[in-house]
C-alpha atoms as a PDB file:
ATOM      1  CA  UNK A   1      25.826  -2.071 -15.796  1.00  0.00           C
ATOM      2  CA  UNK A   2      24.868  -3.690 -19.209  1.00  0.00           C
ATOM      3  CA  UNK A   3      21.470  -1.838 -20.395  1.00  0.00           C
ATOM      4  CA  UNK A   4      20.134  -5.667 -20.892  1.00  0.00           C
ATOM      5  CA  UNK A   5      21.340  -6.513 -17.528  1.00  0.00           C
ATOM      6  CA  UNK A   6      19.601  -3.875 -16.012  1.00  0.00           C
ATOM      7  CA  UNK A   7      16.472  -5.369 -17.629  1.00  0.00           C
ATOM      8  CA  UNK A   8      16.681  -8.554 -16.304  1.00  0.00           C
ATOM      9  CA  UNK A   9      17.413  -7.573 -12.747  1.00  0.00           C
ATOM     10  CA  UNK A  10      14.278  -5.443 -13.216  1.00  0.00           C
ATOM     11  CA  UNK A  11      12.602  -8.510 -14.088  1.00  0.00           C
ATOM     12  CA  UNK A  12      13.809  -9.813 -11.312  1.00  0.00           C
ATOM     13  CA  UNK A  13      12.750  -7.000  -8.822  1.00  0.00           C
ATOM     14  CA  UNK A  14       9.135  -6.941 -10.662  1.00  0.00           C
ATOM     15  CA  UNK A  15       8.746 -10.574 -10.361  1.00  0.00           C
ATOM     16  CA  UNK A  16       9.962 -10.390  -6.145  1.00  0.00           C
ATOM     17  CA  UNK A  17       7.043  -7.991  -5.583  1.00  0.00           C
ATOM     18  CA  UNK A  18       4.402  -9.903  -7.560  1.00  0.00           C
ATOM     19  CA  UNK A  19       5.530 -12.497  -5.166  1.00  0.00           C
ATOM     20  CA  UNK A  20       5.079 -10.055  -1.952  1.00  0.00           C
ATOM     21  CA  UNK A  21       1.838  -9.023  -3.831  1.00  0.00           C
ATOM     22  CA  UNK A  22       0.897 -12.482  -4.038  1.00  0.00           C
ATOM     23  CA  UNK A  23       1.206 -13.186  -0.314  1.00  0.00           C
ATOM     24  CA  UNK A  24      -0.766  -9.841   0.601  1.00  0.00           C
ATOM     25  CA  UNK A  25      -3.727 -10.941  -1.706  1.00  0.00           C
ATOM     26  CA  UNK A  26      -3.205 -14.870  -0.394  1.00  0.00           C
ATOM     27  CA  UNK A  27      -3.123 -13.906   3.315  1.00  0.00           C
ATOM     28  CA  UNK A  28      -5.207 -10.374   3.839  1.00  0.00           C
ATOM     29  CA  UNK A  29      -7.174 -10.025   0.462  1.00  0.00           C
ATOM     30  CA  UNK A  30      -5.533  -6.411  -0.297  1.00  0.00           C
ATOM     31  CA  UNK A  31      -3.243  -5.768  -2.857  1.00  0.00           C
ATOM     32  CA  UNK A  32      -0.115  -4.576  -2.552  1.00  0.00           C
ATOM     33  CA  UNK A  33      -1.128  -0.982  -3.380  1.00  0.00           C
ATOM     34  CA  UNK A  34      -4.010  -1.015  -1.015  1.00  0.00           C
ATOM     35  CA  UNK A  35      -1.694  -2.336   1.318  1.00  0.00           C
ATOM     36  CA  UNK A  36       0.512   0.947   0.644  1.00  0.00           C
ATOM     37  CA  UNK A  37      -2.946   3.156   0.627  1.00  0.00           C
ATOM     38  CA  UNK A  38      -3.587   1.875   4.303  1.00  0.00           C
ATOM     39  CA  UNK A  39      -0.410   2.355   5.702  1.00  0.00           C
ATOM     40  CA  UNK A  40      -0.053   5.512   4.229  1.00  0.00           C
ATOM     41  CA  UNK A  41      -3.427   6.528   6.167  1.00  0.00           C
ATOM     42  CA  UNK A  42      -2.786   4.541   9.108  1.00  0.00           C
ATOM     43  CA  UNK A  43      -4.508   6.683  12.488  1.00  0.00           C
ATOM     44  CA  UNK A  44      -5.050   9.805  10.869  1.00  0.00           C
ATOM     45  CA  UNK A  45      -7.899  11.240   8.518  1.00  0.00           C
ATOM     46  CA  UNK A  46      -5.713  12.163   5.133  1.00  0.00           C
ATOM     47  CA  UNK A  47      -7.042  14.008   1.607  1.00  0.00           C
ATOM     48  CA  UNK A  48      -6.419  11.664  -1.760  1.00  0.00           C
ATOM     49  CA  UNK A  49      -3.173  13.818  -2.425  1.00  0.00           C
ATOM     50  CA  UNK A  50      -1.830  13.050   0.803  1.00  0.00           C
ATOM     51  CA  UNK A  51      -1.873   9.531  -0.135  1.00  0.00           C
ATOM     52  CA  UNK A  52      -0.173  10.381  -3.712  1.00  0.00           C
ATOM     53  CA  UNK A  53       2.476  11.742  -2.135  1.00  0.00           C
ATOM     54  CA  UNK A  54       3.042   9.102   0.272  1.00  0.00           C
ATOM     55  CA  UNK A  55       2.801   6.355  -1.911  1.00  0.00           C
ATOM     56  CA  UNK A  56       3.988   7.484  -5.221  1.00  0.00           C
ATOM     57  CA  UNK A  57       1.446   6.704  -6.825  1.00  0.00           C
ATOM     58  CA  UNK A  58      -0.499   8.743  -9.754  1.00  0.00           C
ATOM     59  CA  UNK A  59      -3.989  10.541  -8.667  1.00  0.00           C
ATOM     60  CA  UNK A  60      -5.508   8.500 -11.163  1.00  0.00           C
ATOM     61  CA  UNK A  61      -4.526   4.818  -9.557  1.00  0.00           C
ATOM     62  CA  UNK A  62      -4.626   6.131  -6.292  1.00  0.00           C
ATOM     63  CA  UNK A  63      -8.848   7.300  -7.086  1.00  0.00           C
ATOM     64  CA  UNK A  64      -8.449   3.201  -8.363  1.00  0.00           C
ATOM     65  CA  UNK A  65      -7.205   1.797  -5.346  1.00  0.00           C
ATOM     66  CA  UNK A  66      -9.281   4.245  -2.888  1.00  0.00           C
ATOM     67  CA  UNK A  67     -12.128   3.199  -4.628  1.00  0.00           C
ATOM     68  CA  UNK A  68     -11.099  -0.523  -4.338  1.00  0.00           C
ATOM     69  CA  UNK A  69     -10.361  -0.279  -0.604  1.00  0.00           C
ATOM     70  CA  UNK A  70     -13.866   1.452  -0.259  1.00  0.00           C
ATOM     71  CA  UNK A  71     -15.756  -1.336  -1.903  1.00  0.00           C
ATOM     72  CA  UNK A  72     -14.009  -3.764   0.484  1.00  0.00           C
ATOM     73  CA  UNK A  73     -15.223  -1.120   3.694  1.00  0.00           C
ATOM     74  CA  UNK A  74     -11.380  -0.441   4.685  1.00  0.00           C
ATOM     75  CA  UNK A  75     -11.413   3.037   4.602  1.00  0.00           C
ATOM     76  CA  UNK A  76     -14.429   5.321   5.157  1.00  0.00           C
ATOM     77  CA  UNK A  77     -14.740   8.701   3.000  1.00  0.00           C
ATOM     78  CA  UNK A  78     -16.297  11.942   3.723  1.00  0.00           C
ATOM     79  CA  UNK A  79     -16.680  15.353   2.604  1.00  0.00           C
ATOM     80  CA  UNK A  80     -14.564  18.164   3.154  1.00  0.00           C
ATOM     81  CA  UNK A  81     -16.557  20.598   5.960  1.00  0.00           C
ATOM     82  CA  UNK A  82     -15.292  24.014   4.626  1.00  0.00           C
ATOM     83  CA  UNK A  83     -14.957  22.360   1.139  1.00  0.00           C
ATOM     84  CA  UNK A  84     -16.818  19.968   0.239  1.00  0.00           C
ATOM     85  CA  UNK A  85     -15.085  18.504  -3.264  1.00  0.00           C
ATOM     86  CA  UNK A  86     -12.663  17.978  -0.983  1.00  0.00           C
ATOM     87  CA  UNK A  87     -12.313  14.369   0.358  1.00  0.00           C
ATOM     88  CA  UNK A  88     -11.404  12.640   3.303  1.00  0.00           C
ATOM     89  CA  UNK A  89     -10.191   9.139   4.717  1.00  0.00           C
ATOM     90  CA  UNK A  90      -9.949   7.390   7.381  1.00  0.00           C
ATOM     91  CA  UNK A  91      -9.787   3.522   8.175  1.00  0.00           C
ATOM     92  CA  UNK A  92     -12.524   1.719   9.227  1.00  0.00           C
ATOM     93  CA  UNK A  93     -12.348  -0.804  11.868  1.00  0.00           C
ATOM     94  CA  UNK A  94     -11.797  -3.033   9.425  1.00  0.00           C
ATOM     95  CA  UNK A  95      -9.140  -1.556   7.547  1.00  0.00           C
ATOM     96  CA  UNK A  96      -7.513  -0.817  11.287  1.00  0.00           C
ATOM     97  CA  UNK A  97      -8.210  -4.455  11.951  1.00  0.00           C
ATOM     98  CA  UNK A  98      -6.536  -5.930   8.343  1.00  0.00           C
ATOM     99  CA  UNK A  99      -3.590  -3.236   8.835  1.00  0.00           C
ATOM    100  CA  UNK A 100      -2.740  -4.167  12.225  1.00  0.00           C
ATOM    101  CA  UNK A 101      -2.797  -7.886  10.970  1.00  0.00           C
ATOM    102  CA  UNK A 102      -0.563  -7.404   8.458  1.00  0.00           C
ATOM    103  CA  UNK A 103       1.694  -5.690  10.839  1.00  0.00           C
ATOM    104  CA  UNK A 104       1.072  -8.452  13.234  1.00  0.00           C
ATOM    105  CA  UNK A 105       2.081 -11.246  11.317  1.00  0.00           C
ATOM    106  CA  UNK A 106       3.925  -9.678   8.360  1.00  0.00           C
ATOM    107  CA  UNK A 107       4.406 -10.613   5.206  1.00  0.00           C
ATOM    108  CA  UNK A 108       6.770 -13.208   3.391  1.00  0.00           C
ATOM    109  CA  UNK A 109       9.784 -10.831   1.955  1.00  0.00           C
ATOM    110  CA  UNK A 110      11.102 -12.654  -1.198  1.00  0.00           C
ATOM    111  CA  UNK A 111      14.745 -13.262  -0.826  1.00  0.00           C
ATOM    112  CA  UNK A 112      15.607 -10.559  -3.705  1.00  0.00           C
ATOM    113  CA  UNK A 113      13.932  -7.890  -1.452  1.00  0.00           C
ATOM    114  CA  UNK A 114      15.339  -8.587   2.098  1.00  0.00           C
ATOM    115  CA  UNK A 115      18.650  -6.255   1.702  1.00  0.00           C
ATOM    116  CA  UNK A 116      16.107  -3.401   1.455  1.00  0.00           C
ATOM    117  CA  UNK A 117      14.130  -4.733   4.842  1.00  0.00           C
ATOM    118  CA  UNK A 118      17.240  -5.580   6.909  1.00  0.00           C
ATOM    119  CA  UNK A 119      18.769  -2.035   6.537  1.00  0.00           C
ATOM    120  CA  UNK A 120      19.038   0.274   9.562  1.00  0.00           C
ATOM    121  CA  UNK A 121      16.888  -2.566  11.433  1.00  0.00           C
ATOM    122  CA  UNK A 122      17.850  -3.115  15.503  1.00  0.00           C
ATOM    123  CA  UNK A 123      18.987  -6.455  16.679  1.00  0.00           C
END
């Protein structure tokens, strides 16, 4: 592929998940990273570095977007018992509430993304 038509199509595939983004924030109030930060919790009670890893993300935006999701009383943290810089968290009933909704009802896949979503799906 042409190194400028690589750009574009990544141009393409940023502006197709500013659109996703753009439902998430329109429809649930979360971003799409805190949308990836409470999946990536979902029932369990998970460190900061458990949600790196699962999401990709760097420990600096992920302390970002954990703080964010705090602030909006989705997640709940709490100290470590045998070591207590460590943290943990959990979803609130709120967070369980917003992350079942967005399960629920889903979110509007732009047309760009849907290959990815339809793959290995059952009829």
């Amino acid at each position: 592929m042409e190194k400028i038509q690589c750009i574009c199509r990544m141009r393409e595939l940023f502006k197709a998940l500013s659109d996703l983004e753009a439902d998430l924030i329109a429809n649930y109030q979360v971003t799409l990273n805190e949308a990836m930060a409470l999946c990536s919790i979902g029932q369990e009670t998970v460190t900061a570095s458990v949600i790196v890893e699962r999401t990709g993300m760097t420990p600096s935006h992920a302390s970002k977007v954990l703080r964010s999701i705090e602030a909006k009383e989705l997640v709940i943290r709490s100290l470590g018992e045998q070591d207590k810089r460590q943290m943990y968290f959990v979803l609130s009933e709120k967070g369980r509430n917003c992350l079942e909704d967005i399960k629920r009802k889903g979110v509007r896949v732009p047309d760009l993304l849907v290959p990815l979503f339809s793959e290995g799906e059952e009829a």
